[in-house]
N, C-alpha and C. Protein backbone atom coordinates (compact mmCIF):
# COMPACT_ATOMS: atom_id res chain seq x y z
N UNK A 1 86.54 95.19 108.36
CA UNK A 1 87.85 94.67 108.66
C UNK A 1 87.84 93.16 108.59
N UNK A 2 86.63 92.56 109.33
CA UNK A 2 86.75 91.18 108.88
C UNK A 2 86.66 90.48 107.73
N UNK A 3 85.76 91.39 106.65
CA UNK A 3 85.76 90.96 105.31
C UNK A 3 87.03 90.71 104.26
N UNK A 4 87.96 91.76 104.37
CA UNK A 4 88.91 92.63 104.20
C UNK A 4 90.05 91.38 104.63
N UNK A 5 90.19 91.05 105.92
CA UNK A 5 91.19 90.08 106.42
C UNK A 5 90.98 88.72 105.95
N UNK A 6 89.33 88.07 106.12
CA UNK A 6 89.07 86.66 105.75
C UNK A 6 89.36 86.61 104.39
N UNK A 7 89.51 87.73 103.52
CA UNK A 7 89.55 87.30 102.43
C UNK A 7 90.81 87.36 101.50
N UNK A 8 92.26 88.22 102.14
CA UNK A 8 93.05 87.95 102.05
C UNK A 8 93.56 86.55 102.79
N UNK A 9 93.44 86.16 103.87
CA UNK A 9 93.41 85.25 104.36
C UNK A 9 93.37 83.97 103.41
N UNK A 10 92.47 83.99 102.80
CA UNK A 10 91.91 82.43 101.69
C UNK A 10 92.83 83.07 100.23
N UNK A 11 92.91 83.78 100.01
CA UNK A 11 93.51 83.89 99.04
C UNK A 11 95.06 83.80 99.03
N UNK A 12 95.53 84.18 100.62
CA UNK A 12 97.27 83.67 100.48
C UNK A 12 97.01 81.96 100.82
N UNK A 13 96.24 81.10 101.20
CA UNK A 13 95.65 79.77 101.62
C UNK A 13 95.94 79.11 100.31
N UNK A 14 94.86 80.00 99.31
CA UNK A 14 94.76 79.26 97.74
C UNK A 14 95.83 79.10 97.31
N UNK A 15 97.10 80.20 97.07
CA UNK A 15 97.98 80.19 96.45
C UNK A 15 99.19 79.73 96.91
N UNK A 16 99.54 79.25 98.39
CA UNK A 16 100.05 78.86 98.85
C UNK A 16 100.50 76.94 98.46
N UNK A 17 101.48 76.11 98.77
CA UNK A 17 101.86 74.92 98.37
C UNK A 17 101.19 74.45 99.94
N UNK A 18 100.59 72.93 99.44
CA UNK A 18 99.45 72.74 100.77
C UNK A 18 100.75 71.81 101.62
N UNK A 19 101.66 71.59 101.38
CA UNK A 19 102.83 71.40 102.26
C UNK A 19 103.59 71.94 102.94
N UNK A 20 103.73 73.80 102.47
CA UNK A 20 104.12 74.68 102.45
C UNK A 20 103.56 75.49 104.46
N UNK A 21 104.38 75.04 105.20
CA UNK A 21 103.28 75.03 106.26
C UNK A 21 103.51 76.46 106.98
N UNK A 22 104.72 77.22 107.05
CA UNK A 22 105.35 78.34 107.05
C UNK A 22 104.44 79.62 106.43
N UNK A 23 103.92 79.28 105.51
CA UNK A 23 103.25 80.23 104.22
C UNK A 23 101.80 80.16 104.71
N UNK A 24 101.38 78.94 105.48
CA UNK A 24 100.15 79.74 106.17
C UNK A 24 100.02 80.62 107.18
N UNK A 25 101.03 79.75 107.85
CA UNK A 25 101.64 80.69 109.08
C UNK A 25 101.76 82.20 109.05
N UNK A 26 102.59 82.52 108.09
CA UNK A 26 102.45 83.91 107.51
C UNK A 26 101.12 84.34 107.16
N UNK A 27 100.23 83.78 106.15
CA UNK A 27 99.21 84.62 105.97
C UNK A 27 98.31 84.96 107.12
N UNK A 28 98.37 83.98 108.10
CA UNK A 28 97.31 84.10 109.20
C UNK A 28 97.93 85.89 109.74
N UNK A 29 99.02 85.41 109.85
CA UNK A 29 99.67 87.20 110.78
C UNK A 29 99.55 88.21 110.02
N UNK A 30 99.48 87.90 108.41
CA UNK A 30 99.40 89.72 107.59
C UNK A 30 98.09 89.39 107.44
N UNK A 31 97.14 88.39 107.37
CA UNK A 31 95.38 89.17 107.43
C UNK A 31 95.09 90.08 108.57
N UNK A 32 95.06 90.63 109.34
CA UNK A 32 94.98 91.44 110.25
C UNK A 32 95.47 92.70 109.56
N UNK A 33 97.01 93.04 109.38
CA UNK A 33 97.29 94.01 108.79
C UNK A 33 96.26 94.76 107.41
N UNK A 34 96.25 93.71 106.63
CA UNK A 34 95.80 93.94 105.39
C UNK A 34 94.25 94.51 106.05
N UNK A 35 93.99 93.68 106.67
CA UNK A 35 92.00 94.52 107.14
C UNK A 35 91.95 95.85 107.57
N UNK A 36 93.01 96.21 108.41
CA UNK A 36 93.30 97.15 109.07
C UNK A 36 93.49 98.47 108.03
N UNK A 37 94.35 98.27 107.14
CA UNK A 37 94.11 98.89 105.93
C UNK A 37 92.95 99.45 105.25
N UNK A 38 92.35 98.49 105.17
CA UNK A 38 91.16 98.50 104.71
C UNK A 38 90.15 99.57 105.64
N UNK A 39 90.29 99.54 106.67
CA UNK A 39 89.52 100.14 107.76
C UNK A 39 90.04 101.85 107.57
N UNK A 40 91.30 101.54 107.55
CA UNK A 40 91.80 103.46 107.78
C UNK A 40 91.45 103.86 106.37
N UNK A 41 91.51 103.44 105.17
CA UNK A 41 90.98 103.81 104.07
C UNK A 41 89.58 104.00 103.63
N UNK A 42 88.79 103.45 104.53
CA UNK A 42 87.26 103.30 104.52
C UNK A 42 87.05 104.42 106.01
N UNK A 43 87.63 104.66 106.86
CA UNK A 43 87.64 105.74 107.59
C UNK A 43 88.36 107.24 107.00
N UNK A 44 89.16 107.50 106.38
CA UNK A 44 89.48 108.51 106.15
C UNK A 44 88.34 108.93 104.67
N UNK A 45 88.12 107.89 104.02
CA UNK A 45 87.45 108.21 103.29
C UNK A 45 85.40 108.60 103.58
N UNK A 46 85.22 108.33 104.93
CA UNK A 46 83.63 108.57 105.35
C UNK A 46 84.16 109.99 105.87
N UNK A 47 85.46 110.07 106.49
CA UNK A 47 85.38 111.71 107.38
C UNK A 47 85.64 112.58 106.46
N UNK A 48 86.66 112.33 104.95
CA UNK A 48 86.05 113.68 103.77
C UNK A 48 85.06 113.47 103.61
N UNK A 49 84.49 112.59 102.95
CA UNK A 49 82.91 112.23 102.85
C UNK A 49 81.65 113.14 103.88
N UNK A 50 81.72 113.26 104.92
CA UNK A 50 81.10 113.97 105.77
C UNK A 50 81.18 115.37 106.00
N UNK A 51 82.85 115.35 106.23
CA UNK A 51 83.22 117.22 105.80
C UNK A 51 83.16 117.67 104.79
N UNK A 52 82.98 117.22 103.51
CA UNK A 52 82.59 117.71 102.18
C UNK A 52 80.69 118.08 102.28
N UNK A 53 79.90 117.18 102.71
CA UNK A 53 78.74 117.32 102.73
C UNK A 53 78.13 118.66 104.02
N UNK A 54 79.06 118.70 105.02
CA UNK A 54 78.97 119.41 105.60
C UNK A 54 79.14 121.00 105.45
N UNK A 55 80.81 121.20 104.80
CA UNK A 55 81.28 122.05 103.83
C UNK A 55 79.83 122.62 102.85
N UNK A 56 79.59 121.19 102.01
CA UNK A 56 77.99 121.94 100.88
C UNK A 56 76.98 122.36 101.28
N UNK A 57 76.76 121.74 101.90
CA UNK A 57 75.33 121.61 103.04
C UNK A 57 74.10 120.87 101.77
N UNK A 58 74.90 120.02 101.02
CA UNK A 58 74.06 119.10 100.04
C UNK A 58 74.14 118.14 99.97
N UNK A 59 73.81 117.39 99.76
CA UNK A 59 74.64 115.54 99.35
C UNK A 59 73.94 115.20 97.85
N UNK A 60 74.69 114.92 96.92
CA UNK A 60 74.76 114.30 95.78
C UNK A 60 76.18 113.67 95.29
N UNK A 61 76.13 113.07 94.48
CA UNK A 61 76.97 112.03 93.91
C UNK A 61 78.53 112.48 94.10
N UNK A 62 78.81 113.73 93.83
CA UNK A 62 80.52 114.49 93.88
C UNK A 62 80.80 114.78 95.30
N UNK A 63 80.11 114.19 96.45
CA UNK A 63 80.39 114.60 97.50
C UNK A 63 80.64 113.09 97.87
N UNK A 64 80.79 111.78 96.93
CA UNK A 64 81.17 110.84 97.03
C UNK A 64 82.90 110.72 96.38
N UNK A 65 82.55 111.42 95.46
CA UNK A 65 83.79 111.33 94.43
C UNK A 65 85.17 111.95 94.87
N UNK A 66 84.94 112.88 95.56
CA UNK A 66 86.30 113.41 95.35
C UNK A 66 86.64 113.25 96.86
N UNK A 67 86.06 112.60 97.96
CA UNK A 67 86.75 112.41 99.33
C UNK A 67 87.21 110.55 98.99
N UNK A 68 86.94 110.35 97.92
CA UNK A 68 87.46 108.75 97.80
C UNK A 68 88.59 109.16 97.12
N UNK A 69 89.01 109.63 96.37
CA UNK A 69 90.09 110.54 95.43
C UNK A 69 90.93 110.96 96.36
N UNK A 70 90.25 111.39 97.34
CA UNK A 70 91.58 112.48 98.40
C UNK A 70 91.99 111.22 99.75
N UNK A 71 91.35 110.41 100.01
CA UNK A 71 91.41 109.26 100.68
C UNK A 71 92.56 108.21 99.84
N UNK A 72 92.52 108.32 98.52
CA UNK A 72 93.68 107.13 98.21
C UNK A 72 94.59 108.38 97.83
N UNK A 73 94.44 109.35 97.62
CA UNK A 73 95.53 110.30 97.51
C UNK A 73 96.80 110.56 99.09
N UNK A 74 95.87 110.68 99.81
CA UNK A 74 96.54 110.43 101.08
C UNK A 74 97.35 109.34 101.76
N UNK A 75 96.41 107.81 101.42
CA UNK A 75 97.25 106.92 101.45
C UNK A 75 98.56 106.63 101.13
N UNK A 76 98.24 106.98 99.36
CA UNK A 76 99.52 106.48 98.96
C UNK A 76 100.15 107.83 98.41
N UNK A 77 100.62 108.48 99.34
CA UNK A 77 101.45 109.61 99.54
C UNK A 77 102.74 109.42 99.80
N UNK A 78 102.97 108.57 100.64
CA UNK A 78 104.44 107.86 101.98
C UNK A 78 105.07 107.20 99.82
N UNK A 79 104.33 106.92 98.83
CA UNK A 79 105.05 106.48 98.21
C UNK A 79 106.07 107.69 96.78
N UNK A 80 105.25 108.48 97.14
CA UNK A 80 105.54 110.12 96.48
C UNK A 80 104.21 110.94 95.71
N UNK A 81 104.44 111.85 95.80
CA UNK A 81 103.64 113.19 95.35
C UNK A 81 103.31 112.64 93.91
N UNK A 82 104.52 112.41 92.85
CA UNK A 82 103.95 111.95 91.56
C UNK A 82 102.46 110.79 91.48
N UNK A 83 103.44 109.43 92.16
CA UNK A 83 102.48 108.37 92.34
C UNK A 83 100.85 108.91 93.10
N UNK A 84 101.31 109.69 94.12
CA UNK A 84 99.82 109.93 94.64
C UNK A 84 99.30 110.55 93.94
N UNK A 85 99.29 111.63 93.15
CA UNK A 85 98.34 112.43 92.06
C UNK A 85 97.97 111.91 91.08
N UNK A 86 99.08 110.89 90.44
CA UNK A 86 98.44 109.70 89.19
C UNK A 86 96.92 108.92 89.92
N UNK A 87 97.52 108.29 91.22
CA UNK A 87 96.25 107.78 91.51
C UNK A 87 94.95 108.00 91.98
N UNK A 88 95.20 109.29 92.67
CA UNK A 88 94.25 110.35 92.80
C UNK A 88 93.17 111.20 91.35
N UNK A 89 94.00 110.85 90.62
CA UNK A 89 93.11 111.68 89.23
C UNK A 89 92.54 109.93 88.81
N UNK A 90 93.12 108.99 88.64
CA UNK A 90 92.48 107.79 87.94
C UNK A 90 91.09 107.26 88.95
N UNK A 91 91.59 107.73 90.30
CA UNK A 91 91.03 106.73 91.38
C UNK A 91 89.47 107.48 91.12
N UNK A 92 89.55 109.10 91.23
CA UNK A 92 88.21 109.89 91.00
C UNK A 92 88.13 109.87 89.78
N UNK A 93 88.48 109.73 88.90
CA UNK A 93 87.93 109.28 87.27
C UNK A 93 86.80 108.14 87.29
N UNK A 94 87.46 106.67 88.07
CA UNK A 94 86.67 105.85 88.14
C UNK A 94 85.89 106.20 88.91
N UNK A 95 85.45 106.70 90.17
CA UNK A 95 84.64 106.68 91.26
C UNK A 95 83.57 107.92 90.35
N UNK A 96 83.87 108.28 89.09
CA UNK A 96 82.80 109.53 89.03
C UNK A 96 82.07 108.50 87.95
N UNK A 97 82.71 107.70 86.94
CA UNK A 97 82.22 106.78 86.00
C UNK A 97 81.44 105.52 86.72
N UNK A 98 81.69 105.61 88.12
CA UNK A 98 80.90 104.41 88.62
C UNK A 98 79.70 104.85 89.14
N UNK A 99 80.25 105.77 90.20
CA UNK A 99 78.75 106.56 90.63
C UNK A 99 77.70 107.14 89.49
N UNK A 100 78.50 108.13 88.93
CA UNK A 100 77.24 108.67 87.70
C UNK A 100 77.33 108.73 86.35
N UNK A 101 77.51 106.85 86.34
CA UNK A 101 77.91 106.14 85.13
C UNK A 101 76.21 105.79 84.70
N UNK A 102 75.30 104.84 85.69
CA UNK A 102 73.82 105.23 85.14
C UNK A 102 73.16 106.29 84.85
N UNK A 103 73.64 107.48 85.40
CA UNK A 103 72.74 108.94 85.06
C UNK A 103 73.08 108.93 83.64
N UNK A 104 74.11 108.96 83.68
CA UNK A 104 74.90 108.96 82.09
C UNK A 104 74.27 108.42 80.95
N UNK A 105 73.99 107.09 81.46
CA UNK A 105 73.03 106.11 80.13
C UNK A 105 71.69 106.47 80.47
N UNK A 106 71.18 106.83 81.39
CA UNK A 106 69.57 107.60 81.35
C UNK A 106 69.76 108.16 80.39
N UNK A 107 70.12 109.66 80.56
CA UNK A 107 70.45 110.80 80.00
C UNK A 107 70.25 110.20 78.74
N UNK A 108 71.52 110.01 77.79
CA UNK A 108 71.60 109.52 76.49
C UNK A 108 70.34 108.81 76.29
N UNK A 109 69.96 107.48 76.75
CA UNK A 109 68.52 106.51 76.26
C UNK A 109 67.34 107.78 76.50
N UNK A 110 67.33 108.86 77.45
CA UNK A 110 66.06 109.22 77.23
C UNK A 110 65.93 110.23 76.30
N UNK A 111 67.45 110.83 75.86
CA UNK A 111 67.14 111.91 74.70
C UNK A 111 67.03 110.99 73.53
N UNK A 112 67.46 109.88 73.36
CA UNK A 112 67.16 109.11 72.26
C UNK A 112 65.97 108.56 72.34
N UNK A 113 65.02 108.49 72.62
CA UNK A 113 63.57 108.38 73.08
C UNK A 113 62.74 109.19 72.54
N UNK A 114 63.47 110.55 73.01
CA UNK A 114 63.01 112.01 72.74
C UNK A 114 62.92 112.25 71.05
N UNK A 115 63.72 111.67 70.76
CA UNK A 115 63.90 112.27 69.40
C UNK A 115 63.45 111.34 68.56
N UNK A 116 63.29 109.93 69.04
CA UNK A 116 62.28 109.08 68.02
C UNK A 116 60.87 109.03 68.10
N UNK A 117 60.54 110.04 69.25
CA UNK A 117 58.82 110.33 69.63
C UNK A 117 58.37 111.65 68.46
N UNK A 118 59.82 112.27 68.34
CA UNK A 118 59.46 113.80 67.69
C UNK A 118 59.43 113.66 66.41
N UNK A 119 60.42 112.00 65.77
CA UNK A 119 60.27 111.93 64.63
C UNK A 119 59.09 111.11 64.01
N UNK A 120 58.15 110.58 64.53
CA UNK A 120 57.03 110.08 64.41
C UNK A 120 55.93 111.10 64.59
């Protein structure tokens, strides 16, 4: 939460007019909000996270993926069902390309390895 706030914080600071004395004023009162955010989204997303692993009784990489997916799916719900499922399919698209985006290039570099050992 403090990361989350200090750093909206400097960033409404930066963009703000340094005369502009109102506009800090403001940012000081929505960094709090904005962290807070940050916190229920990083909490809803450890308690699927946990009941999914619990649910498997395994932990590997998809027991990351799809409670971060159902965590911004939930969030941004209050904005509609369409919007939340767009971001829910993109949000676990990326979170599966990030997490087991290196297995991925193993995989490929070591069968290509494989097959220039077999052709020698």
């Amino acid at each position: 939460m403090v990361y989350g706030s200090l750093s909206h914080f400097i960033k409404g600071i930066r963009n703000n007019h340094p005369t502009n004395i109102s506009r800090v004023i403001t940012s000081l009162q929505a960094a709090p909000r904005t962290g807070v955010h940050f916190v229920v989204f990083y909490g809803l997303a450890n308690a699927f996270n946990l009941g999914m692993m619990y649910g498997r009784q395994k932990e590997d990489n998809y027991d990351k993926v799809l409670p971060f997916a159902a965590a911004v799916g939930l969030v941004n719900v209050k904005r509609g069902l369409r919007f939340a499922s767009t971001c829910t399919l993109l949000s676990g698209g990326l979170a599966a390309l990030l997490l087991n985006g290196d297995a991925i290039i193993q995989h490929f570099t070591i069968e290509d390895k494989d097959t220039q050992l077999d052709d020698h």
